[in-house]
Protein backbone atom coordinates (compact mmCIF):
# COMPACT_ATOMS: atom_id res chain seq x y z
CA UNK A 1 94.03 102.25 83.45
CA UNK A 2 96.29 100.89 80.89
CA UNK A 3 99.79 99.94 81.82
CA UNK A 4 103.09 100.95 80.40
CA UNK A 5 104.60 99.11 77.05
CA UNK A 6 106.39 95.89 78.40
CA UNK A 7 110.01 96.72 77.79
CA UNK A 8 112.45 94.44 75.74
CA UNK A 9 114.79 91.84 77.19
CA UNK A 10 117.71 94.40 75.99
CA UNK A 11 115.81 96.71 78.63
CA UNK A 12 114.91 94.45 81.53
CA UNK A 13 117.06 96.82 83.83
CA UNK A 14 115.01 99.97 85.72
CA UNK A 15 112.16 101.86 84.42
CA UNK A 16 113.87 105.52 85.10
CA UNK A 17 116.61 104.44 82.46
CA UNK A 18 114.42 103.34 79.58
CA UNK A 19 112.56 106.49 79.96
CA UNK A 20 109.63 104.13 80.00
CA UNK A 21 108.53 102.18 83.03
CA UNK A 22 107.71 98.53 82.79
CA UNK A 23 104.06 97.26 83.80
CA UNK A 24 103.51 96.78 87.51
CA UNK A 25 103.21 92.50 86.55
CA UNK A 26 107.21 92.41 85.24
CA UNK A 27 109.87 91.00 87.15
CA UNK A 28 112.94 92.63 88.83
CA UNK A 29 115.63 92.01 91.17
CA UNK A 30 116.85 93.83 94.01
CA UNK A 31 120.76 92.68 94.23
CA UNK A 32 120.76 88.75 93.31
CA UNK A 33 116.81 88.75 94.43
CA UNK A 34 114.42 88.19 92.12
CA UNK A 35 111.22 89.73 92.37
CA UNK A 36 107.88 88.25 90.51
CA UNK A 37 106.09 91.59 90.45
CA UNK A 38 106.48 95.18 91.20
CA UNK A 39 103.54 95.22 93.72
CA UNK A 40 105.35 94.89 97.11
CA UNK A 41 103.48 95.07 101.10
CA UNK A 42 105.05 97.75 102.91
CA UNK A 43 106.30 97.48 106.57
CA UNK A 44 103.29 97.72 108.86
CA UNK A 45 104.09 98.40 112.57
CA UNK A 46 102.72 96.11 115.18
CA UNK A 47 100.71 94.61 111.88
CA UNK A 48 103.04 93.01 109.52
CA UNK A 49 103.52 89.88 111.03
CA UNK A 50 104.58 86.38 109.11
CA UNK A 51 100.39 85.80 108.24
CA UNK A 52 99.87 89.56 106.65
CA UNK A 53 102.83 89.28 104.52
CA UNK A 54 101.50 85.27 103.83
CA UNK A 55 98.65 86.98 102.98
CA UNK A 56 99.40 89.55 100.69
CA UNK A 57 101.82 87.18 99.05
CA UNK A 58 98.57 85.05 98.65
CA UNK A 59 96.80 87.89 96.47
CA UNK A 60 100.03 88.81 94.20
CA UNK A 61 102.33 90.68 96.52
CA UNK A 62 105.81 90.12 94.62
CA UNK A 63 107.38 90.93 97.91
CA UNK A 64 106.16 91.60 101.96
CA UNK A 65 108.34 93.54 104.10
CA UNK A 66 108.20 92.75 108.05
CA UNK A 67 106.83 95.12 110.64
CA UNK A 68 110.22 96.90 111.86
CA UNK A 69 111.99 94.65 114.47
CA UNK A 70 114.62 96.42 116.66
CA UNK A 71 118.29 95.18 116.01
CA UNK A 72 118.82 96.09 119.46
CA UNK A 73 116.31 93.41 120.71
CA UNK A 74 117.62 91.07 117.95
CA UNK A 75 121.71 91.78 119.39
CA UNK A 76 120.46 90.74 122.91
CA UNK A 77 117.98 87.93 121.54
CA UNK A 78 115.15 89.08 123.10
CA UNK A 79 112.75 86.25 123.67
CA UNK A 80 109.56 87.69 122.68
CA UNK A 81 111.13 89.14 119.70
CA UNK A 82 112.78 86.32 118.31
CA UNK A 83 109.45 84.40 118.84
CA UNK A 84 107.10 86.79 117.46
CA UNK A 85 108.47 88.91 115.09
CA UNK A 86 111.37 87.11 113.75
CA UNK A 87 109.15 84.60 112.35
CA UNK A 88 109.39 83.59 108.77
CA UNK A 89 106.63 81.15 106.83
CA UNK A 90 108.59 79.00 104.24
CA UNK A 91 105.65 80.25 101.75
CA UNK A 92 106.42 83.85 101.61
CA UNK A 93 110.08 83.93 100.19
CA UNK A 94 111.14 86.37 99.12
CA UNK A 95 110.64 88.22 102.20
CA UNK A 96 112.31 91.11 103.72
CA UNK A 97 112.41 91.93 107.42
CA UNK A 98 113.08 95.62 108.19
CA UNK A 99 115.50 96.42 111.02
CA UNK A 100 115.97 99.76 112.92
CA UNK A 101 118.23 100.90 115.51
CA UNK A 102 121.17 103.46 115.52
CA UNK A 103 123.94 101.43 116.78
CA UNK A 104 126.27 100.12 113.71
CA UNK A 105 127.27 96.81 115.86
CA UNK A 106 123.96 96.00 116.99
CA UNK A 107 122.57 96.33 113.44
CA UNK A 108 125.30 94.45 112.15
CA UNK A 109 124.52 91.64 114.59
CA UNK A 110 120.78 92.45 114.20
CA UNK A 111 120.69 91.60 110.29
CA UNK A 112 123.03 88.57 110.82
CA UNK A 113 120.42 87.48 113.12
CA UNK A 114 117.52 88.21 110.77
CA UNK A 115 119.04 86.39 107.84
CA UNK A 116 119.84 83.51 109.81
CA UNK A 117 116.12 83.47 110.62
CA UNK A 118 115.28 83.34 106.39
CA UNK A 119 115.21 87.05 105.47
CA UNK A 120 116.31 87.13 101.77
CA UNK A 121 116.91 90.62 102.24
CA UNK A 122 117.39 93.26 105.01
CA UNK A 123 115.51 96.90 104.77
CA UNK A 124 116.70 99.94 107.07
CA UNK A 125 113.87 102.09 108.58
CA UNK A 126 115.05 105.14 107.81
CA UNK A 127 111.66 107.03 107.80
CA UNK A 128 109.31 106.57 110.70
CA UNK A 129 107.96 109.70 111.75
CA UNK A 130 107.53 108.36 115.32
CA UNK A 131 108.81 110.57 118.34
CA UNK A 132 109.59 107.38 120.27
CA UNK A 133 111.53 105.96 117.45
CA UNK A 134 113.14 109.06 116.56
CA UNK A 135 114.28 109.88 119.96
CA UNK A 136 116.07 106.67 119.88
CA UNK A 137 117.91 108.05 117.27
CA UNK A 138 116.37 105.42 114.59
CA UNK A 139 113.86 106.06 111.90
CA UNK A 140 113.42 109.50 110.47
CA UNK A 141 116.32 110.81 112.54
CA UNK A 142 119.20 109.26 110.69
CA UNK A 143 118.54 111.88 107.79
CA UNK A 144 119.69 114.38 110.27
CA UNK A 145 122.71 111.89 110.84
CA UNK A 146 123.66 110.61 107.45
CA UNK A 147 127.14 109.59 108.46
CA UNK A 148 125.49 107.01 111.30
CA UNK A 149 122.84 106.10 108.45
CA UNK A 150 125.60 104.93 105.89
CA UNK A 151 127.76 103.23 108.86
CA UNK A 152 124.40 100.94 109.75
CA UNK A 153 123.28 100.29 105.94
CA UNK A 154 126.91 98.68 105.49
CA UNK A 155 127.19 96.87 108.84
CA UNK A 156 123.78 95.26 107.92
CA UNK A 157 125.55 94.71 104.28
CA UNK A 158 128.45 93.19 105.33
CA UNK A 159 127.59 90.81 108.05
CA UNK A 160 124.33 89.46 106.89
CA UNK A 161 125.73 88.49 103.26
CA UNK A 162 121.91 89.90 101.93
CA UNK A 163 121.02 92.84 99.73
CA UNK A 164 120.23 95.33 101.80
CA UNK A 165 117.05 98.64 101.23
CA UNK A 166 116.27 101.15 102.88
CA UNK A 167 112.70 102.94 103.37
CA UNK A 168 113.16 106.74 104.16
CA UNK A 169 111.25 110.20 103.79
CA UNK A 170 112.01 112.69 101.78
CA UNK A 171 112.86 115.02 104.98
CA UNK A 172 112.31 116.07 108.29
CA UNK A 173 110.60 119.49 107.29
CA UNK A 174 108.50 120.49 104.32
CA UNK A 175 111.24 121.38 102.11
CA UNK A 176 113.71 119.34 103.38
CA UNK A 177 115.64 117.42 100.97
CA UNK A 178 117.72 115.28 102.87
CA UNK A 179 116.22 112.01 102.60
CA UNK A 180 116.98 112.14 98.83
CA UNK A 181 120.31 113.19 99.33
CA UNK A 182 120.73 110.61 101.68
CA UNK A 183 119.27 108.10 99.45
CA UNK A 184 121.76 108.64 96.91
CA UNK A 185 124.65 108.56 99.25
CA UNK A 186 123.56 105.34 100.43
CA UNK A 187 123.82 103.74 97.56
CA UNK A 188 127.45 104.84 96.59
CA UNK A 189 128.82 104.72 99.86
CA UNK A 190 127.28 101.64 101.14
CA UNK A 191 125.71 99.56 98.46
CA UNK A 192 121.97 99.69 99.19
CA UNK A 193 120.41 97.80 96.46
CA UNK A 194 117.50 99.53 96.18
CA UNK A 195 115.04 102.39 98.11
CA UNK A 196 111.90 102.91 99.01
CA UNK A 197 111.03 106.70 98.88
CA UNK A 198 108.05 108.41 101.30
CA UNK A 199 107.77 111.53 99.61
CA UNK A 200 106.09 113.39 102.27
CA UNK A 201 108.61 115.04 105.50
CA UNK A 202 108.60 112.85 108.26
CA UNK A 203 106.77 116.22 110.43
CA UNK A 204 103.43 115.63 108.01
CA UNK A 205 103.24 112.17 108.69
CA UNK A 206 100.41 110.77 106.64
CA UNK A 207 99.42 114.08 105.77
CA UNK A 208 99.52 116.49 102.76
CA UNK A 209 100.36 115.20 99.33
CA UNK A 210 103.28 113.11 98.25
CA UNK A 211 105.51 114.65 96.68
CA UNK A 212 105.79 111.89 93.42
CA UNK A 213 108.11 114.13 91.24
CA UNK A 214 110.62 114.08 93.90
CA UNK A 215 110.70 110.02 93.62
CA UNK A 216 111.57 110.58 89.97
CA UNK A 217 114.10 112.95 90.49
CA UNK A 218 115.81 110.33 92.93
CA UNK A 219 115.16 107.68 90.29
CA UNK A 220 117.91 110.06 88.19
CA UNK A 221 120.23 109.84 90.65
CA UNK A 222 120.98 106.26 91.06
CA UNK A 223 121.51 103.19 89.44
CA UNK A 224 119.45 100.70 92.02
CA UNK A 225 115.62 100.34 91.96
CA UNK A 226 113.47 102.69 93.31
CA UNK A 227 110.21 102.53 94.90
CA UNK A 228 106.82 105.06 95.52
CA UNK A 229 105.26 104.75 98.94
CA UNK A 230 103.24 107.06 100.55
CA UNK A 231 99.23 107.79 99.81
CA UNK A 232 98.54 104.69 98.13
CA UNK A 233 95.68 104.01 99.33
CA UNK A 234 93.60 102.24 96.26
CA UNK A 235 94.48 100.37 93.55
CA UNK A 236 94.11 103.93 91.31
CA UNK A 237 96.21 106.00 93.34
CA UNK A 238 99.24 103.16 93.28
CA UNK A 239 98.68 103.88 89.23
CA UNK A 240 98.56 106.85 89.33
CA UNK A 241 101.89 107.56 91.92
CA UNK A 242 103.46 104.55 89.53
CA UNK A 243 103.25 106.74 86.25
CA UNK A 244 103.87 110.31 87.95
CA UNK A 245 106.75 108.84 90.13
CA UNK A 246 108.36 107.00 87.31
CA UNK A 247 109.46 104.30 90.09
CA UNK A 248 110.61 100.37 89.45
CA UNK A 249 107.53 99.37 91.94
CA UNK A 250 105.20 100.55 94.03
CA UNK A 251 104.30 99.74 98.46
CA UNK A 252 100.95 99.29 99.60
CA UNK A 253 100.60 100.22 103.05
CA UNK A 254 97.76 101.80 104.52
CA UNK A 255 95.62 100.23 100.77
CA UNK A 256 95.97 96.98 101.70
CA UNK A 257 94.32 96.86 105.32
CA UNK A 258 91.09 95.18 105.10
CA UNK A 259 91.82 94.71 101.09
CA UNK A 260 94.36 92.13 100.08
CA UNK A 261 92.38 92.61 96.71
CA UNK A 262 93.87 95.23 95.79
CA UNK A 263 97.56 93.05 95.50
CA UNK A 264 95.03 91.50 92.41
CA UNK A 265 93.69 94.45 91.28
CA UNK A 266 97.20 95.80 90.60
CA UNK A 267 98.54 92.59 88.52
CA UNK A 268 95.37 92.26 86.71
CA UNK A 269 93.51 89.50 88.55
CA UNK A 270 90.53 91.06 89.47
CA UNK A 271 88.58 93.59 88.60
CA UNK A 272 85.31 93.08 90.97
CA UNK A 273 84.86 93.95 94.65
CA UNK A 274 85.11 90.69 97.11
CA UNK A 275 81.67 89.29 97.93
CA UNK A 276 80.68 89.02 101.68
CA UNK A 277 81.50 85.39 101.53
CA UNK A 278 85.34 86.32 100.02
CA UNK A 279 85.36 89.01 102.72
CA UNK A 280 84.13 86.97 105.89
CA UNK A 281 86.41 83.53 104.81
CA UNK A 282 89.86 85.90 104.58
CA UNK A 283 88.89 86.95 107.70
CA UNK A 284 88.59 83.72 109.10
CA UNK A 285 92.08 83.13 107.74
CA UNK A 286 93.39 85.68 109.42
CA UNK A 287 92.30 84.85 112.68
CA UNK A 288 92.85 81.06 112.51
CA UNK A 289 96.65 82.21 111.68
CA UNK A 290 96.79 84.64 114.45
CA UNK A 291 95.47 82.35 116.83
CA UNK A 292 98.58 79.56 115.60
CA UNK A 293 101.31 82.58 116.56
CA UNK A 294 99.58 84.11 119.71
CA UNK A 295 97.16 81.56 120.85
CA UNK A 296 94.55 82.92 123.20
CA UNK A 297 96.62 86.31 122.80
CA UNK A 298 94.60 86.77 119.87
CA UNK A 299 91.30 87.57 120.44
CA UNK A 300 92.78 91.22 122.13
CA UNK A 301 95.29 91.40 119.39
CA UNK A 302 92.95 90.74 116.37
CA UNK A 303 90.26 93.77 117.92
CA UNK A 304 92.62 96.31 115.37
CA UNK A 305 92.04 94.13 112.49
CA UNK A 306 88.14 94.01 112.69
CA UNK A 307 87.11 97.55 111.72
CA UNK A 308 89.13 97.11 108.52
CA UNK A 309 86.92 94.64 107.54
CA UNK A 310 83.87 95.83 108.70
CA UNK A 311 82.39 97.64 106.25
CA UNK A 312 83.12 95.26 103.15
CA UNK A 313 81.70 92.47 105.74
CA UNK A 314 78.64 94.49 105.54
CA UNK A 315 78.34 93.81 109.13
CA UNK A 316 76.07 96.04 111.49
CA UNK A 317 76.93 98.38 114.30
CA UNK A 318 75.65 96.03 116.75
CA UNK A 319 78.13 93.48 115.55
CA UNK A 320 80.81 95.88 115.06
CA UNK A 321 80.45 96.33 118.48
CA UNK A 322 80.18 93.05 119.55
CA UNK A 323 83.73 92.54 117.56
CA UNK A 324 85.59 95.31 119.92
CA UNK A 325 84.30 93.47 123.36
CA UNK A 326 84.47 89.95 122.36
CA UNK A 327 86.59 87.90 124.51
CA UNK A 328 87.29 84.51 122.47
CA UNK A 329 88.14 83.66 119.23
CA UNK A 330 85.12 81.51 118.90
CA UNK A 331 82.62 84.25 119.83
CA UNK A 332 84.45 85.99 117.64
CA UNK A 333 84.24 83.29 114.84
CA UNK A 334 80.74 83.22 115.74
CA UNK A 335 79.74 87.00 114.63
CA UNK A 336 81.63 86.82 111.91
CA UNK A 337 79.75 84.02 110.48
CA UNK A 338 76.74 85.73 111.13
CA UNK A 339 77.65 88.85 109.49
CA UNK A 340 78.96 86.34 106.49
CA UNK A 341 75.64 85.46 106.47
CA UNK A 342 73.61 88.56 106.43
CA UNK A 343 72.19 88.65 109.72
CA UNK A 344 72.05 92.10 111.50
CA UNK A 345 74.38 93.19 108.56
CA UNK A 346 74.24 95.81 105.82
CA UNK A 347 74.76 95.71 102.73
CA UNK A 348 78.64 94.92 101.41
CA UNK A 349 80.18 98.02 100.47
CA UNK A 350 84.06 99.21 99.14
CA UNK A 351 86.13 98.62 101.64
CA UNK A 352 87.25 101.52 103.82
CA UNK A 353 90.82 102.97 104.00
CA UNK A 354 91.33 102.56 108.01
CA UNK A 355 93.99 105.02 109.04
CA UNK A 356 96.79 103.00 110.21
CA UNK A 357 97.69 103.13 113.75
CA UNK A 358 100.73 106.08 114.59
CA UNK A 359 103.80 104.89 112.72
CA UNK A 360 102.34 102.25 111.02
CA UNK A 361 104.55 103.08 107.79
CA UNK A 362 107.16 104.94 107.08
């Protein structure tokens, strides 16, 4: 699919304005933040830890967002938190780690904390469809509470000293505006510096069809970048929501799990599938990361990762299996080499959109 006209240097600013979008390989900036590409790795829960976003940064991602760390954990410097989740590679700047909570104090301290830790910027989860998040108050349920969502986007403002996004849904209900006209209010009355849209209520989850429109019409509305997510699950359907959304970038969630190709794909660098070889040695990478931040924590952790890369493997039931029971890393090194290899495997196919676990995007 061909991309949009580049735009002149007179009309670097956002695509919505030109009434032409830039191509998805053009800079931008969100507040004093420059941005390389308009490609970005959306906030994966319990996934999006320092070596995913190192990893889609790796394959072209202009920018990784952090699976959502609580600000309340971050206020009382919760161990495990701070050592796990508030970790930041000095390879993957810019990076953004995304907060929530629904306390304006402990967010404040929260995205102090994060920035002190090497955020370059600080993102609000204002979207997750979660009923344990939302009955926390956080997530999706600040669109019911705009007042509380504006207080926490400027606490996080003022006291970390970073531009500050937020990621929201379009509503609670089918129907429901609010997340739009929250959006917009967040910008004037707080000084977001740019939003990621969902356009899908937070009640659907990951189901029906964003609403891509809607992103446009909230690309009217203010004068900050504004970015799709929601559906794209291929490097065609982030094309296609780019162009019918009329965004200033687009967030790979759920597309990218198994498939940090597709961070290529989208700024032109490939055009093939991986090989088995590509597939089984990014694999590898993974887990030889994982095992530096968990240790032996990682063989149980990594099971969740191994069906996304399964079927591009071209590995076998038997060793699918095998994957799911395997105890150690280096049995688990061990099949993977074998599947690299073509033993007991089938043949490499298109990798397979996983669902994402619950609440693995907002």
């Amino acid at each position: 699919m061909t991309e949009p006209p580049v735009p002149s240097p007179q009309s670097a600013g956002r695509g919505s304005e030109r009434g032409r979008q830039a191509p998805l390989t053009a800079p931008f900036r969100i507040g004093d933040v420059e941005i390389a590409n308009r490609v970005l790795l959306a906030p994966l829960a319990g996934i999006g830890s320092w070596f995913v976003r190192l990893q889609a940064r790796r394959h072209g991602a202009g920018l990784a967002v952090s699976e959502m760390v609580s600000s309340f954990a971050l206020h009382y410097r919760n161990e495990r938190t701070l050592r796990e989740l508030l970790v930041v590679h000095p390879d993957e700047h810019p990076v953004s780690v995304q907060l929530f909570g629904a306390d304006p104090e402990k967010m404040r301290s929260g995205a102090a904390i994060a920035a002190e830790a090497g955020a370059d910027l600080i993102d609000i989860n204002m979207g997750c469809p979660v009923r344990k998040v939302r009955n926390a108050g956080a997530g999706a349920e600040l669109l019911s509470r705009p007042g509380l969502a504006i207080e926490l986007a400027r606490a996080a403002r003022e006291e970390s000293g970073r531009p500050v996004t937020v990621k929201l849904r379009s509503g609670l209900l089918a129907g429901d505006r609010s997340g739009v006209e929250l959006a917009a209010r967040l910008v004037a009355e707080a000084g977001v510096a740019a939003v990621a849209l969902h356009p899908r209520p937070a009640t659907l989850q990951h189901g029906g069809d964003p609403d891509y429109p809607l992103v446009r019409e909230l690309s009217g509305m203010v004068d900050v970048p504004v970015i799709v997510s929601g559906g794209l699950r291929s490097a065609e359907a982030a094309r296609r929501a780019y162009a019918e959304s009329g965004a200033d970038a687009v967030m790979i969630a759920r597309g990218s799990l198994g498939n940090p190709w597709i961070f290529e794909e989208l700024t032109g660098n490939r055009e093939r599938r991986p090989e088995r070889s590509e597939v089984a040695a990014e694999l590898l990478w993974i887990m030889d990361r994982a095992e530096q931040h968990l240790g032996a924590r990682a063989a149980r952790y990594l099971r969740k990762f191994y069906p996304w890369y399964v079927e591009p493997l071209g590995a076998g039931r038997a060793a699918a299996d095998a994957l799911q029971r395997v105890e150690t890393l280096a049995e688990a090194r061990r099949l993977v080499e074998a599947a690299a290899a073509g033993e007991g495997s089938s043949p490499p196919a298109r990798p397979a959109r996983a669902a994402a676990p619950v609440g693995a995007a907002a």
